[in-house]
C-alpha atoms as a PDB file:
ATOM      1  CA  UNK A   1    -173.379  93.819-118.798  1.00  0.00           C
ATOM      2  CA  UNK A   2    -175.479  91.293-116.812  1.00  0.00           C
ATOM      3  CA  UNK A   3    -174.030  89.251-113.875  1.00  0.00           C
ATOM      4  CA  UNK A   4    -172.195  85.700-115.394  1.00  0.00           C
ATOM      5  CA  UNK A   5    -174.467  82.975-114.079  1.00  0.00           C
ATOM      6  CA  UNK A   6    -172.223  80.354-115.552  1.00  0.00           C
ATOM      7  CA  UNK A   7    -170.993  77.105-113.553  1.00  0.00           C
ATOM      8  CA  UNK A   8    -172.011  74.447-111.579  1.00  0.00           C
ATOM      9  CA  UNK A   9    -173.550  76.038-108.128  1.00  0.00           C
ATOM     10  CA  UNK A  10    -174.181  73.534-104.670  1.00  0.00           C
ATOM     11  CA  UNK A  11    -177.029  74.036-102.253  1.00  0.00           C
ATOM     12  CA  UNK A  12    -175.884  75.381 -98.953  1.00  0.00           C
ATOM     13  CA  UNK A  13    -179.409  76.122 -97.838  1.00  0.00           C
ATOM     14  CA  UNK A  14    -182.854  76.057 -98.596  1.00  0.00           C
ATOM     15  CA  UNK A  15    -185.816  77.697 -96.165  1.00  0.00           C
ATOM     16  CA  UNK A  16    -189.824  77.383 -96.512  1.00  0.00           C
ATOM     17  CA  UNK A  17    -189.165  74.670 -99.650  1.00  0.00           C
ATOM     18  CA  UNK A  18    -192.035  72.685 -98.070  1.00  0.00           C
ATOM     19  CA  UNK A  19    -194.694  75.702 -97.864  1.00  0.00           C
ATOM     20  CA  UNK A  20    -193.871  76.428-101.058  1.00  0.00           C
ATOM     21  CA  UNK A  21    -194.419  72.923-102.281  1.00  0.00           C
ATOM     22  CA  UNK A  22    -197.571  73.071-100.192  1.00  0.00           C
ATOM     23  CA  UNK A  23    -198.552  76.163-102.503  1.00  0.00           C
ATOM     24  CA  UNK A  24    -197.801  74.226-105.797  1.00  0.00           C
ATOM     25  CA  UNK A  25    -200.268  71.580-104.386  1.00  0.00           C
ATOM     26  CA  UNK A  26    -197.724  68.568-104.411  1.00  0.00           C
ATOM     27  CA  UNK A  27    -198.408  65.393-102.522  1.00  0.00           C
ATOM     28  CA  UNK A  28    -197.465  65.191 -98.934  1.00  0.00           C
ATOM     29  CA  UNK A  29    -195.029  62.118-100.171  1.00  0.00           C
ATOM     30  CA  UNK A  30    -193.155  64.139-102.810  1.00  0.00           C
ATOM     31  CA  UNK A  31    -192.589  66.987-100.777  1.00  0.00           C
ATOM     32  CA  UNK A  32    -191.314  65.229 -98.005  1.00  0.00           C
ATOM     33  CA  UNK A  33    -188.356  63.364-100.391  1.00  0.00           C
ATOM     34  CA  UNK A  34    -188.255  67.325-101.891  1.00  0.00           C
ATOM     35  CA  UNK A  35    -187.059  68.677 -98.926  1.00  0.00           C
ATOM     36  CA  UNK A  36    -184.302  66.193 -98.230  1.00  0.00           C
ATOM     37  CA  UNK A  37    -182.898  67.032-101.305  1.00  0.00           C
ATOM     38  CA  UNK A  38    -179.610  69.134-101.540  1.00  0.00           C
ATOM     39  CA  UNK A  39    -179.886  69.676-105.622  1.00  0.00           C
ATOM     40  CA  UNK A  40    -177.118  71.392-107.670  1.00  0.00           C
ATOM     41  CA  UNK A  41    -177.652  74.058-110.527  1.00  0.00           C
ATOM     42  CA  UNK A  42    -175.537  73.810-113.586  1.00  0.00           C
ATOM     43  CA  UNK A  43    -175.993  76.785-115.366  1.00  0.00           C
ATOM     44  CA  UNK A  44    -174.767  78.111-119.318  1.00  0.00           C
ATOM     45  CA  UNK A  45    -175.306  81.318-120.144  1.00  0.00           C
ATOM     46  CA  UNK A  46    -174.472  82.644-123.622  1.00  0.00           C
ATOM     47  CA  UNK A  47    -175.825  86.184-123.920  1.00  0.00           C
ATOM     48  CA  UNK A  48    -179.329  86.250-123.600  1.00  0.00           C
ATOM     49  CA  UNK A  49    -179.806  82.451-123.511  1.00  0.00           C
ATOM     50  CA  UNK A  50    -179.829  80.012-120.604  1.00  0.00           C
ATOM     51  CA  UNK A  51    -179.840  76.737-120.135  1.00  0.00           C
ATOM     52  CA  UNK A  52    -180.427  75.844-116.111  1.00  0.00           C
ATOM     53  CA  UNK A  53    -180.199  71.914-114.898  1.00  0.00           C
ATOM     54  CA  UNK A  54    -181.228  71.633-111.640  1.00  0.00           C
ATOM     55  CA  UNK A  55    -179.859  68.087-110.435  1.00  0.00           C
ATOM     56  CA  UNK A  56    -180.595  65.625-108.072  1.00  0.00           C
ATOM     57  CA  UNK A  57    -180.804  61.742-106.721  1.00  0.00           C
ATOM     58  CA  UNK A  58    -184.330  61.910-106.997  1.00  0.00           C
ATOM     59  CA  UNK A  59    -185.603  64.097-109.653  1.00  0.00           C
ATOM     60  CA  UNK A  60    -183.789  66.118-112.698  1.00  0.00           C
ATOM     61  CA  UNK A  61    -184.792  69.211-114.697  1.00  0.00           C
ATOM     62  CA  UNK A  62    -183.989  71.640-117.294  1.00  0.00           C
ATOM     63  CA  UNK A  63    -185.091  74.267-118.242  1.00  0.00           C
ATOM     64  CA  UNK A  64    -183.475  76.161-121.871  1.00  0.00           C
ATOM     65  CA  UNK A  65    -184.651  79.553-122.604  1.00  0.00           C
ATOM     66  CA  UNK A  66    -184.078  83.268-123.759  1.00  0.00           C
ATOM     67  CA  UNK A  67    -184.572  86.357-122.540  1.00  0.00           C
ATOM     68  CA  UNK A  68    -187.707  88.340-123.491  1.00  0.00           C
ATOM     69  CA  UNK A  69    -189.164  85.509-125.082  1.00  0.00           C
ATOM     70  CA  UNK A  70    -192.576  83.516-123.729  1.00  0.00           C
ATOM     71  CA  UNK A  71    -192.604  79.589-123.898  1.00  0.00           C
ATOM     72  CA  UNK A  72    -194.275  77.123-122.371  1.00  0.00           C
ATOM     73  CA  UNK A  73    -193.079  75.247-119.384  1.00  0.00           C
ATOM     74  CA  UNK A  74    -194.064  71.522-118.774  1.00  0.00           C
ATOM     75  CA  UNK A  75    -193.712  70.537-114.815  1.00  0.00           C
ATOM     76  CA  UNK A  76    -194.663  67.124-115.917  1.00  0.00           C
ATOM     77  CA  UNK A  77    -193.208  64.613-113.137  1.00  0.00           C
ATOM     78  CA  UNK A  78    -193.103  67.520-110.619  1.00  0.00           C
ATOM     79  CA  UNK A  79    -196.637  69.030-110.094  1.00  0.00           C
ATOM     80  CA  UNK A  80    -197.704  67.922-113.258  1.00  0.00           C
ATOM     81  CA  UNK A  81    -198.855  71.450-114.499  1.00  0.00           C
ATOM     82  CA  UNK A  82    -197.922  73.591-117.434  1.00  0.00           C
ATOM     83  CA  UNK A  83    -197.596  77.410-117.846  1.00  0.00           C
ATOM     84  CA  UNK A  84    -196.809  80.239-120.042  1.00  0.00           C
ATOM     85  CA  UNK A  85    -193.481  81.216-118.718  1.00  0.00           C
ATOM     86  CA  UNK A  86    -191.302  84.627-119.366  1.00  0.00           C
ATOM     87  CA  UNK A  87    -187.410  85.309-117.874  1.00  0.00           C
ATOM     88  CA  UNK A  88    -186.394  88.941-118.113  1.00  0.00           C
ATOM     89  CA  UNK A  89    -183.659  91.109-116.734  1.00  0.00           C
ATOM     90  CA  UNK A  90    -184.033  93.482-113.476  1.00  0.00           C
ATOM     91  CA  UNK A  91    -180.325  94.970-113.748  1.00  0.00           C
ATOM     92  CA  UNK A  92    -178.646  91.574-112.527  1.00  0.00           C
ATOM     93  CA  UNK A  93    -181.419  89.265-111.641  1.00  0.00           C
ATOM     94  CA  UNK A  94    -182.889  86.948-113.643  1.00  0.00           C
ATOM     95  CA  UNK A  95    -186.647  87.519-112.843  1.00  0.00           C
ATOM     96  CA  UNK A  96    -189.596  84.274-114.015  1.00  0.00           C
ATOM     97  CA  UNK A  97    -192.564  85.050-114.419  1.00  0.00           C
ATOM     98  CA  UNK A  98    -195.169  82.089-115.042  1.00  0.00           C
ATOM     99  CA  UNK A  99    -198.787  82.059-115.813  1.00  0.00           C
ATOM    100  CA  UNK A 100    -201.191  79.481-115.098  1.00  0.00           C
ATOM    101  CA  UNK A 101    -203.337  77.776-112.882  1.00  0.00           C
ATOM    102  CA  UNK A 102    -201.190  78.817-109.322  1.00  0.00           C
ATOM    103  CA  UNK A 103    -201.589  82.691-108.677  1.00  0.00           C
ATOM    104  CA  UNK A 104    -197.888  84.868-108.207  1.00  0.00           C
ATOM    105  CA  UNK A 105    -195.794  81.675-109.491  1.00  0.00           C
ATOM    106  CA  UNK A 106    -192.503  82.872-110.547  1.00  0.00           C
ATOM    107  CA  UNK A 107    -188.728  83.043-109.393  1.00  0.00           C
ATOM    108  CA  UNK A 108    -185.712  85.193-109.218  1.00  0.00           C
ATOM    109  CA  UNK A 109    -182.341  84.248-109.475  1.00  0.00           C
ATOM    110  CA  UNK A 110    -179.434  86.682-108.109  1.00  0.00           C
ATOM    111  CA  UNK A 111    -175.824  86.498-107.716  1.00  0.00           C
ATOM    112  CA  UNK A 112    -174.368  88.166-104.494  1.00  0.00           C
ATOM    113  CA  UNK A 113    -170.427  87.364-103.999  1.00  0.00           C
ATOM    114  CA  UNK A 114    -169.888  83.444-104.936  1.00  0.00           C
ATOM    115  CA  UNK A 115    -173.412  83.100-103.823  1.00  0.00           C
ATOM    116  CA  UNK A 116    -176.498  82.019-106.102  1.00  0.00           C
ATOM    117  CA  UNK A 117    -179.694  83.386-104.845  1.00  0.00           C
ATOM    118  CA  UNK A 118    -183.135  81.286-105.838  1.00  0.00           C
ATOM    119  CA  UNK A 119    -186.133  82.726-104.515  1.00  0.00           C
ATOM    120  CA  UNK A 120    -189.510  80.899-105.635  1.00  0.00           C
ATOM    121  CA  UNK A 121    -192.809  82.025-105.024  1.00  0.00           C
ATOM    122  CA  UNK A 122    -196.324  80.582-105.455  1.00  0.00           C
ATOM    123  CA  UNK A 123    -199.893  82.064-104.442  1.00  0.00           C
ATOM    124  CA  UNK A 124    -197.982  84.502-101.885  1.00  0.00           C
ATOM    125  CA  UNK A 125    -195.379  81.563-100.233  1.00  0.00           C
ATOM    126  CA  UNK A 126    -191.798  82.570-100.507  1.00  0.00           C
ATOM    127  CA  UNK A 127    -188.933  79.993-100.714  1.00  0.00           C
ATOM    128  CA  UNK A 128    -185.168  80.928-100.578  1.00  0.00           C
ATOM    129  CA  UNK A 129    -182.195  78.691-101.412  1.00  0.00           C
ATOM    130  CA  UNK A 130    -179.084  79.721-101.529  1.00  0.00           C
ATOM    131  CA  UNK A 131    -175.961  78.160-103.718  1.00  0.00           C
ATOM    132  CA  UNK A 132    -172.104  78.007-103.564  1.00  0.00           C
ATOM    133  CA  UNK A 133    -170.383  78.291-106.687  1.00  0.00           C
ATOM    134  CA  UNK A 134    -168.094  74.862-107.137  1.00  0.00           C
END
């Protein structure tokens, strides 16, 4: 049985947000406001279908999806992009994959303890944020 990803998770750290930010091609202004931000993850997971609200002072979003299945992902209001996006299993991490215009965009989400693990990549850049179950 996967891990249970369920709860509301806060941001205890977050390295290389702005390279990575840098990689998605977002304004200097944006990123700078980005990186400031300590935003919390509300996750529900029922079986194979997630819904994952990543919330802050300065920008919200959500993302609702299931396992195995393709959809499209609109970044509209963050770099303004969209992509053909795909979450599957790797044992107990939740492993994005998304297609588009930025080369090796994706993320994986692990749990290790009462630890959420987020690591986001883009066009080689690596990002890792760590989260504290509430």
């Amino acid at each position: 049985m996967p891990a249970d990803y369920n709860g509301c998770w806060k941001m205890i750290s977050n390295e290389n947000f702005d390279k990575y930010l840098k990689a998605l091609d977002i304004n200097v202004a944006i990123r700078k406001i980005a990186t400031m931000m300590k935003p919390d993850k509300d996750i529900t997971q029922d079986g194979n279908h997630f819904i994952i609200k990543t919330l802050s002072s300065f920008k919200n979003y959500s993302i609702d999806f299931v396992i195995g299945q393709e959809f499209e992902e609109d970044f509209t209001g963050l770099d303004n992009r969209k992509c053909k996006t795909t979450i599957t299993w790797d044992r107990e991490k939740l492993v994005c994959v998304q297609k588009g215009e930025i080369e090796g965009r994706g993320w994986t989400h692990w749990i290790d303890g009462k630890e959420l693990h987020l690591e986001l990549t883009a066009a080689g850049v690596v990002s890792k944020q760590v989260f504290k179950k509430a």
